[in-house]
Protein backbone atom coordinates (compact mmCIF):
# COMPACT_ATOMS: atom_id res chain seq x y z
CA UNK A 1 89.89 3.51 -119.99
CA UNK A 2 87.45 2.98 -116.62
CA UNK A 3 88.87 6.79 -115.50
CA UNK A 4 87.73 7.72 -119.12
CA UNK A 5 84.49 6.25 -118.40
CA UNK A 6 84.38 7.23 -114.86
CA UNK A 7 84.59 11.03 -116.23
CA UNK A 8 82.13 10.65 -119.03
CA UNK A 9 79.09 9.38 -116.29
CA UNK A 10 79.88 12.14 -113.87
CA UNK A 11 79.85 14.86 -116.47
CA UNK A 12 76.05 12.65 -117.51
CA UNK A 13 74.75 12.73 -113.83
CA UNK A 14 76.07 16.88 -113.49
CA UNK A 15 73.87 18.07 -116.57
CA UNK A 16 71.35 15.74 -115.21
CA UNK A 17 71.33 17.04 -111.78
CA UNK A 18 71.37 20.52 -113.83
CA UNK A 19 68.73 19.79 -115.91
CA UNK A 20 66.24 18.67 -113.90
CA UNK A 21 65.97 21.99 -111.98
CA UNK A 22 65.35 23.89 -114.83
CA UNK A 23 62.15 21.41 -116.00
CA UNK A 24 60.71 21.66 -112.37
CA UNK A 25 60.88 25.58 -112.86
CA UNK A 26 59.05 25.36 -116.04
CA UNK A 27 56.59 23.21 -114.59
CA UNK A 28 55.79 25.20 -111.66
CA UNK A 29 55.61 28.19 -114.04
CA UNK A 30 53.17 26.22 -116.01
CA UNK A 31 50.88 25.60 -112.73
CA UNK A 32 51.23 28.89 -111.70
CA UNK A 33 49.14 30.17 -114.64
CA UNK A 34 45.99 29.65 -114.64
CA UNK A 35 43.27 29.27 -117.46
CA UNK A 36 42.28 32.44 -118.32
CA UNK A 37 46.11 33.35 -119.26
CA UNK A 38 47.27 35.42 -115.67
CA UNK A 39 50.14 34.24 -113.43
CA UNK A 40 50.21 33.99 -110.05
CA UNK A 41 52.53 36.98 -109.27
CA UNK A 42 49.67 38.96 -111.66
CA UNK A 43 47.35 37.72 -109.20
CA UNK A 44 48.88 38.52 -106.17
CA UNK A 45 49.93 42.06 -107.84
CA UNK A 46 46.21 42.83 -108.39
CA UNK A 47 43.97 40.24 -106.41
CA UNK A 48 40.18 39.65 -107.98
CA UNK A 49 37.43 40.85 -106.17
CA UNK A 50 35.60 39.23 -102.95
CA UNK A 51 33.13 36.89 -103.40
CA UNK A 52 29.81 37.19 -102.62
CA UNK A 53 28.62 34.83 -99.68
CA UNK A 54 26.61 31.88 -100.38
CA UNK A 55 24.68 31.90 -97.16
CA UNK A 56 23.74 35.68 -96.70
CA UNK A 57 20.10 36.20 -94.93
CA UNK A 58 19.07 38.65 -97.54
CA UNK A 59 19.69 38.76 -101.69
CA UNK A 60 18.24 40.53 -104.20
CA UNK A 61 19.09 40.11 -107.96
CA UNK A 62 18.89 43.35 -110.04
CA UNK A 63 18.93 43.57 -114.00
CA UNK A 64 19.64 47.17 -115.34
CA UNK A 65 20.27 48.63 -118.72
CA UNK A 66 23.07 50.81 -118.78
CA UNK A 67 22.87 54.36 -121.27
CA UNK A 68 26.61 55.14 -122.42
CA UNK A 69 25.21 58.28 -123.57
CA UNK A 70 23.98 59.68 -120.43
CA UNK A 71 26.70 61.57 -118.06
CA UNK A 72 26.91 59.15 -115.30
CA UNK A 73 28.05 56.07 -117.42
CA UNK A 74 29.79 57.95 -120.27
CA UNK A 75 33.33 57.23 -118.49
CA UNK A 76 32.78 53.87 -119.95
CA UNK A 77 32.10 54.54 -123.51
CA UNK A 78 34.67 57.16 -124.36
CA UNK A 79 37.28 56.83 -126.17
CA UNK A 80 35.98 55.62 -128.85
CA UNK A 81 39.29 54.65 -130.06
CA UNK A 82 41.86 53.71 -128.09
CA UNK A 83 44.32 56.48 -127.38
CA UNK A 84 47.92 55.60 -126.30
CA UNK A 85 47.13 53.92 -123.50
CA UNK A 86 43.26 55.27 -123.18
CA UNK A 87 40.51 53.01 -124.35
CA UNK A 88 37.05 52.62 -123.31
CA UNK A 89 35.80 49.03 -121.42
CA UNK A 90 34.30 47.63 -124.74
CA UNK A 91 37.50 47.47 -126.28
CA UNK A 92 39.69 46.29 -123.28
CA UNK A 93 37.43 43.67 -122.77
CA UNK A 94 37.15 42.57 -126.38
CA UNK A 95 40.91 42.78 -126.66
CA UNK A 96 41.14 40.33 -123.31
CA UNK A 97 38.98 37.67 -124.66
CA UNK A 98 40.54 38.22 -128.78
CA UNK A 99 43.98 37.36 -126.59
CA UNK A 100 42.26 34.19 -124.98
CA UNK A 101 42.78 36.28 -121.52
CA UNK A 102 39.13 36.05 -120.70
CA UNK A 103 36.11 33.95 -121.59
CA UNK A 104 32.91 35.09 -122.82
CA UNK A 105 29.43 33.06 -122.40
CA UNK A 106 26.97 33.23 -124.94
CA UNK A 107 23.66 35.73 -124.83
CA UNK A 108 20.79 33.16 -124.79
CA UNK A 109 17.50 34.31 -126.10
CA UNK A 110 15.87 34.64 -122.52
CA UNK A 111 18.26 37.06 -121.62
CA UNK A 112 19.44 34.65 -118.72
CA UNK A 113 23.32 33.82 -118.05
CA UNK A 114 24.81 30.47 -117.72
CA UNK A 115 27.98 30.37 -117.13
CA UNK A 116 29.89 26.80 -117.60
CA UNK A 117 31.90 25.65 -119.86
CA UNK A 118 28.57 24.23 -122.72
CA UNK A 119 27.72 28.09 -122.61
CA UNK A 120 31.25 29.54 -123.79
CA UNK A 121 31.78 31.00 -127.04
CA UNK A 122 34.26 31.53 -129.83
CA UNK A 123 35.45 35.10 -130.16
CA UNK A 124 35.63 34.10 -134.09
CA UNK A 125 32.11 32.96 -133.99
CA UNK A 126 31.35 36.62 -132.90
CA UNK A 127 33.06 38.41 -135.03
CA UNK A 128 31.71 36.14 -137.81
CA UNK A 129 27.95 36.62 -136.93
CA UNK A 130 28.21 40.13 -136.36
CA UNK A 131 30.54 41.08 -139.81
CA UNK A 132 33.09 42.64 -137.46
CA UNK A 133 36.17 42.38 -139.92
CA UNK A 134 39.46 40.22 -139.39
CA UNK A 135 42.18 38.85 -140.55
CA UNK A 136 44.18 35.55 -139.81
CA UNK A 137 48.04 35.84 -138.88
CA UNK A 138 50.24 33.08 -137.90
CA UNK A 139 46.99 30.86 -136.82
CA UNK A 140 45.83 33.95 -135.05
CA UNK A 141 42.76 36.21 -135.16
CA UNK A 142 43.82 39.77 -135.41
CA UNK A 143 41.49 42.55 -135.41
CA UNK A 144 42.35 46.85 -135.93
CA UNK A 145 41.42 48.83 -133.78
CA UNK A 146 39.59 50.74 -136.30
CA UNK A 147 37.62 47.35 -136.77
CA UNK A 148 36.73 47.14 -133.46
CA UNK A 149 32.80 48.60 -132.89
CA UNK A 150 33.20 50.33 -129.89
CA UNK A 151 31.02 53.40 -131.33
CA UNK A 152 28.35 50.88 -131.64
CA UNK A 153 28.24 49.33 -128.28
CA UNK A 154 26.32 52.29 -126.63
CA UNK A 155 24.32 49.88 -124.15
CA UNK A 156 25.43 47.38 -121.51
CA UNK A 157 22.78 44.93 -119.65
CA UNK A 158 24.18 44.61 -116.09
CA UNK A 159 23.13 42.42 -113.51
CA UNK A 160 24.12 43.11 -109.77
CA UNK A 161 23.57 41.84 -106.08
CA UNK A 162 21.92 43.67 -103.76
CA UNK A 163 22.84 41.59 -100.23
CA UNK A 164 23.43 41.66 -96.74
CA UNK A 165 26.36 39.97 -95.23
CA UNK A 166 25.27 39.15 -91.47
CA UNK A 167 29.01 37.95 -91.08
CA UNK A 168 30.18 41.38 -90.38
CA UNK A 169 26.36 43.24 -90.07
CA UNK A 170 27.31 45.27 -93.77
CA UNK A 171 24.72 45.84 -97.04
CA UNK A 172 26.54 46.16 -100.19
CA UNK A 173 26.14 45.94 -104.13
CA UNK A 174 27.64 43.68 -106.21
CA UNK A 175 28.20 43.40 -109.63
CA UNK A 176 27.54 39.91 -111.01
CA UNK A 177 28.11 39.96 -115.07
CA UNK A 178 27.82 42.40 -117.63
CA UNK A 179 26.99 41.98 -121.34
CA UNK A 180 27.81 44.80 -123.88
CA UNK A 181 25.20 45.51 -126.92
CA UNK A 182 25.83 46.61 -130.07
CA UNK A 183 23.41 49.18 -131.65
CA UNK A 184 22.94 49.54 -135.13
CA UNK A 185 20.43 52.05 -137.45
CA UNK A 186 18.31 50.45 -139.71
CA UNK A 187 19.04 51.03 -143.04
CA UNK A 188 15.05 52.10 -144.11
CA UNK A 189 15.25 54.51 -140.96
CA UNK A 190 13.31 52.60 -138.62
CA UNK A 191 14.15 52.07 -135.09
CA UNK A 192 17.65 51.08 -134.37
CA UNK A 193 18.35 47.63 -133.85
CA UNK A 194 20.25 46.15 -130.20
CA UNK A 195 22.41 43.12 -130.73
CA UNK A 196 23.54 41.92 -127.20
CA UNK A 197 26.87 39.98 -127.77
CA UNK A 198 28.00 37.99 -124.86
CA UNK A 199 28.03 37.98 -121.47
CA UNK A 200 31.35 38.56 -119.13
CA UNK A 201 31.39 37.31 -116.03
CA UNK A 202 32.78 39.80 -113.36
CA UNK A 203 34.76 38.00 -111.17
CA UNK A 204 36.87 36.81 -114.52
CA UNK A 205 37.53 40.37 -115.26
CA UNK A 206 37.99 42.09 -112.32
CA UNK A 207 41.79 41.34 -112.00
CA UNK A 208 41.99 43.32 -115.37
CA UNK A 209 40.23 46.40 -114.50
CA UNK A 210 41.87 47.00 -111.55
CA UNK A 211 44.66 48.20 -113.94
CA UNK A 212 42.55 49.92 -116.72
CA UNK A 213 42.19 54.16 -115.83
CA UNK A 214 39.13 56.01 -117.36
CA UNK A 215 37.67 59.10 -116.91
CA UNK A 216 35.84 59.95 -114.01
CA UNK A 217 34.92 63.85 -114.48
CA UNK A 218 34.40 66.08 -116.92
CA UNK A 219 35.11 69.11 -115.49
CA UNK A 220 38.36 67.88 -113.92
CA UNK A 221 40.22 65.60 -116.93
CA UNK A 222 42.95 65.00 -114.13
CA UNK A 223 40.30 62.73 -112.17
CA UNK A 224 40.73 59.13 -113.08
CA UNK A 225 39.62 55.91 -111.06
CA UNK A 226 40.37 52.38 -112.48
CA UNK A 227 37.67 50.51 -113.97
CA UNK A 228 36.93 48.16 -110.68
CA UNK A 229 36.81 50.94 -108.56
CA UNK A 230 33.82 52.51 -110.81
CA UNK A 231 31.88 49.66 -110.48
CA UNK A 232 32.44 48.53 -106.75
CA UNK A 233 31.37 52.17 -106.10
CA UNK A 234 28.10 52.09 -108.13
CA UNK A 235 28.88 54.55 -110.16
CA UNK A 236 26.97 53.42 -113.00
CA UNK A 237 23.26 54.52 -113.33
CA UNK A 238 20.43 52.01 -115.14
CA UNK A 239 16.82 51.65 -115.07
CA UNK A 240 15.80 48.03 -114.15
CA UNK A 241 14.13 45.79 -116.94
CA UNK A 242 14.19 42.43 -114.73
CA UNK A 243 14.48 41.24 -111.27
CA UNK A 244 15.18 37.35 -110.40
CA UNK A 245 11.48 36.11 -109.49
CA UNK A 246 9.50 32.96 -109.47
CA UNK A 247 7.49 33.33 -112.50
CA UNK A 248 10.84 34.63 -114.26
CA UNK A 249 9.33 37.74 -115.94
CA UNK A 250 10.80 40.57 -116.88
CA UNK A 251 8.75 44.30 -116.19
CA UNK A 252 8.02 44.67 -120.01
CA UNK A 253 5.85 41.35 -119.50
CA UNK A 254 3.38 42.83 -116.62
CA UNK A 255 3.52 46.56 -117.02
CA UNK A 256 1.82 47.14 -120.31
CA UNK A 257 2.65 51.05 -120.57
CA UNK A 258 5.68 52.90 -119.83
CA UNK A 259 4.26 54.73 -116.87
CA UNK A 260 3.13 51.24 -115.39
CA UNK A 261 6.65 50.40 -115.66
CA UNK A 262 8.62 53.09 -114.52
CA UNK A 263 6.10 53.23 -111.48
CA UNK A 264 7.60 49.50 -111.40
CA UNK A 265 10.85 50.49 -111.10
CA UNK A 266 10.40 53.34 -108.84
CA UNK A 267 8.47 50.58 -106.66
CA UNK A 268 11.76 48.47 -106.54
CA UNK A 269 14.50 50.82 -106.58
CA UNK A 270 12.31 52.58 -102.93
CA UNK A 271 12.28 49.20 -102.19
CA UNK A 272 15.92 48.46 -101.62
CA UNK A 273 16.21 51.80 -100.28
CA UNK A 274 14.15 50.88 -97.50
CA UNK A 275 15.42 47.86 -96.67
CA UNK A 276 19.09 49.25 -96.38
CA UNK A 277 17.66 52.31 -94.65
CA UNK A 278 15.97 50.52 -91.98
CA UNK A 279 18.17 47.73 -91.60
CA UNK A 280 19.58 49.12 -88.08
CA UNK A 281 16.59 50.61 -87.18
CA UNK A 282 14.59 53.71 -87.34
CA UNK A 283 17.00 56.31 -87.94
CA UNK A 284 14.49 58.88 -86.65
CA UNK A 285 13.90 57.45 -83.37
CA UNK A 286 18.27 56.45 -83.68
CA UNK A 287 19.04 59.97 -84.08
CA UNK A 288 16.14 61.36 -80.89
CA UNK A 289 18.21 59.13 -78.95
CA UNK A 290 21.25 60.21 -79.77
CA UNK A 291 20.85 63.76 -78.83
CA UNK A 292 19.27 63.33 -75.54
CA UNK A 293 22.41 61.14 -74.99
CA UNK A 294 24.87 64.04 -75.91
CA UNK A 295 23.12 66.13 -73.48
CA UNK A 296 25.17 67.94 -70.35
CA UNK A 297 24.26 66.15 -67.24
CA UNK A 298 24.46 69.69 -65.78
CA UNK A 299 21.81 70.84 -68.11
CA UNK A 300 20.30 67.54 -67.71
CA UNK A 301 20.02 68.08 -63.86
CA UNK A 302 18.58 72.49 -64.62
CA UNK A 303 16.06 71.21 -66.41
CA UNK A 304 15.05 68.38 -64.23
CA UNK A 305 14.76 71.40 -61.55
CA UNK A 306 12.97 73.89 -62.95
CA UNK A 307 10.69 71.04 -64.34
CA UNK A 308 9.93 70.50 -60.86
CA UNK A 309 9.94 73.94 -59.94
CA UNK A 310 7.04 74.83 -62.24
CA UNK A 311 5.20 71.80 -61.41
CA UNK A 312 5.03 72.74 -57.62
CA UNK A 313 3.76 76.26 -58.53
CA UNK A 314 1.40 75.35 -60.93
CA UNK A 315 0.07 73.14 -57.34
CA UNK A 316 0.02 76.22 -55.18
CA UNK A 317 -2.28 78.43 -57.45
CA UNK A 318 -4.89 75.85 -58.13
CA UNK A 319 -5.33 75.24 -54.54
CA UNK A 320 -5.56 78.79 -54.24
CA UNK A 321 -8.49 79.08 -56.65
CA UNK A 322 -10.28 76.17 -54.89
CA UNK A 323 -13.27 77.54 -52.64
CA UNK A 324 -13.47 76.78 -49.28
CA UNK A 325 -17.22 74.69 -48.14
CA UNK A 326 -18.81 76.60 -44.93
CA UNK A 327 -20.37 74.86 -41.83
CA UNK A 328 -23.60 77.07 -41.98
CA UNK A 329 -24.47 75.48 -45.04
CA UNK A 330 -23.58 77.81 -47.31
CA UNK A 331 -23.23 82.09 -47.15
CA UNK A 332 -25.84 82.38 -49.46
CA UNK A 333 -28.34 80.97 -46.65
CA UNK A 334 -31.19 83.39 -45.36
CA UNK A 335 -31.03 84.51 -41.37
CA UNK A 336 -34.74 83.93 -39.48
CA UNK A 337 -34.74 86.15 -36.31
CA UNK A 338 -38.06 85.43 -33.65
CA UNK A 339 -39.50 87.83 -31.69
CA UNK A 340 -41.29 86.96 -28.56
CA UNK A 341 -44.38 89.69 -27.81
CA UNK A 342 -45.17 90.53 -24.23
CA UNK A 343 -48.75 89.60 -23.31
């Protein structure tokens, strides 16, 4: 009976000592994903994007408006629909936070971006206001792709960062958040109406579009460049509609006409061109430098000579030309000759 016993708590403590194992694997699988639904090997596979700095010397904060229909930006609006494996960044990203992948922060009427956790919103509660049609499966929001409104995002607001790191002496661009807008016609035929929808923020997305293609020529299909890599290399074109300032006004509220405001943005834009252009110095004066430096010393050392050369003969003939003063007083002076009469 105790050998009977005996055998019965061993074969207890061996699935213990197997079971416990197992429950430490499934909790360090559980730490290893984070919030936003990625694992830690995903991470490592494609790592998010470098952080801006918090103590750089020199920030600017750009707002731009982004045209899907114009050439430079149209890699992120087409397709439309998503082909095989092809789909444009409206419907990745609305896809990535429909799957709970990715948050989304609400669009607040002053256009400004807040991103904690009071300021994130519901996909249903988008889809909702904006009649984008669903249908509940399993507890689960599930959306065609045919549903999706793609067509009618044709406009992105985009803030970046305009910095300089003095850590390693570099400027660069960053881009900060991103918020795509629906556009809809008005039904009477009046000017079409923009509905931003939410705002992304980049560094929660990055990871993702590091494995998302698109287009990145239209003469050459072949060409293709992940979505990160489009952005990190500016690649985008928008005209500016706000800049972080202390009054916290956007250019439509102190340029009253269009040409006062694209003179505005002209201002800015020459602005930050200057300031990376002449952040090592004058170029001009850099590159005078530079070629005397790449000069032969034996040319160097001709030169020099026949510098001096025509310096001392240049010496000769104006002493040549110099009159020369006469004791007399002067050649021009008239000879007196006396005389003397014999008495």
């Amino acid at each position: 009976m105790k050998r009977i016993v005996l055998l019965i708590a061993i074969i207890f403590a061996f699935g213990a000592a197997i079971a416990q194992p197992k429950a430490r694997k499934n909790d360090t699988k559980k730490k290893s994903t984070s919030t936003s639904g990625m694992t830690l090997r995903a991470r490592e596979m494609f790592p998010t994007a470098v952080e801006m700095p918090e103590n750089v010397v020199w920030r600017r904060d750009i707002y731009r408006e982004l045209d899907l229909t114009k050439e430079a930006n149209a890699s992120l609006y087409y397709p439309v629909e998503p082909v095989g494996k092809e789909m444009n960044l409206f419907t990745y990203v609305f896809k990535l936070a429909l799957f709970g992948y990715i948050p989304v922060y609400e669009y607040r009427l002053d256009g400004s971006e807040v991103f904690n956790d009071s300021s994130k919103v519901n996909i249903k509660t988008i889809l909702d206001n904006y009649h984008i049609f669903y249908e509940m499966k399993d507890g689960k929001v599930r959306v065609d792709n045919s549903d999706i409104p793609s067509a009618e995002v044709k406009l992105y607001y985009l803030k970046e960062s305009a910095y300089f790191d003095e850590s390693n002496s570099t400027f660069r661009r960053k881009v900060q958040a991103f918020c795509p807008i629906m556009v809809r016609d008005d039904d009477f035929g009046g000017e079409p109406s923009k509905y931003p929808l939410f705002w992304v923020k980049y560094s929660d997305v990055a990871s993702y579009l590091s494995r998302q293609s698109i287009q990145a020529s239209s003469i050459n299909n072949a060409t293709t460049m992940s979505m990160e890599d489009y952005f990190t290399l500016s690649r985008y074109e928008g005209k500016i509609y706000k800049t972080n300032n202390l009054l916290g006004r956007t250019l439509a509220q102190y340029c009253p006409t269009d040409e006062a405001m694209a003179k505005e943005q002209k201002k800015i834009e020459d602005e930050l061109a200057a300031f990376q252009k002449n952040l090592y110095g004058d170029q001009a004066k850099k590159d005078s430098l530079d070629s005397i430096a790449k000069l032969d010393p034996k040319v160097m050392k001709s030169k020099k000579a026949k510098t001096s050369a025509t310096k001392t003969k240049t010496t000769k003939v104006k002493k040549a030309k110099t009159p020369k003063s006469s004791s007399s007083g002067g050649s021009g002076a008239a000879r007196v000759t006396v005389r003397r009469e014999r008495h």
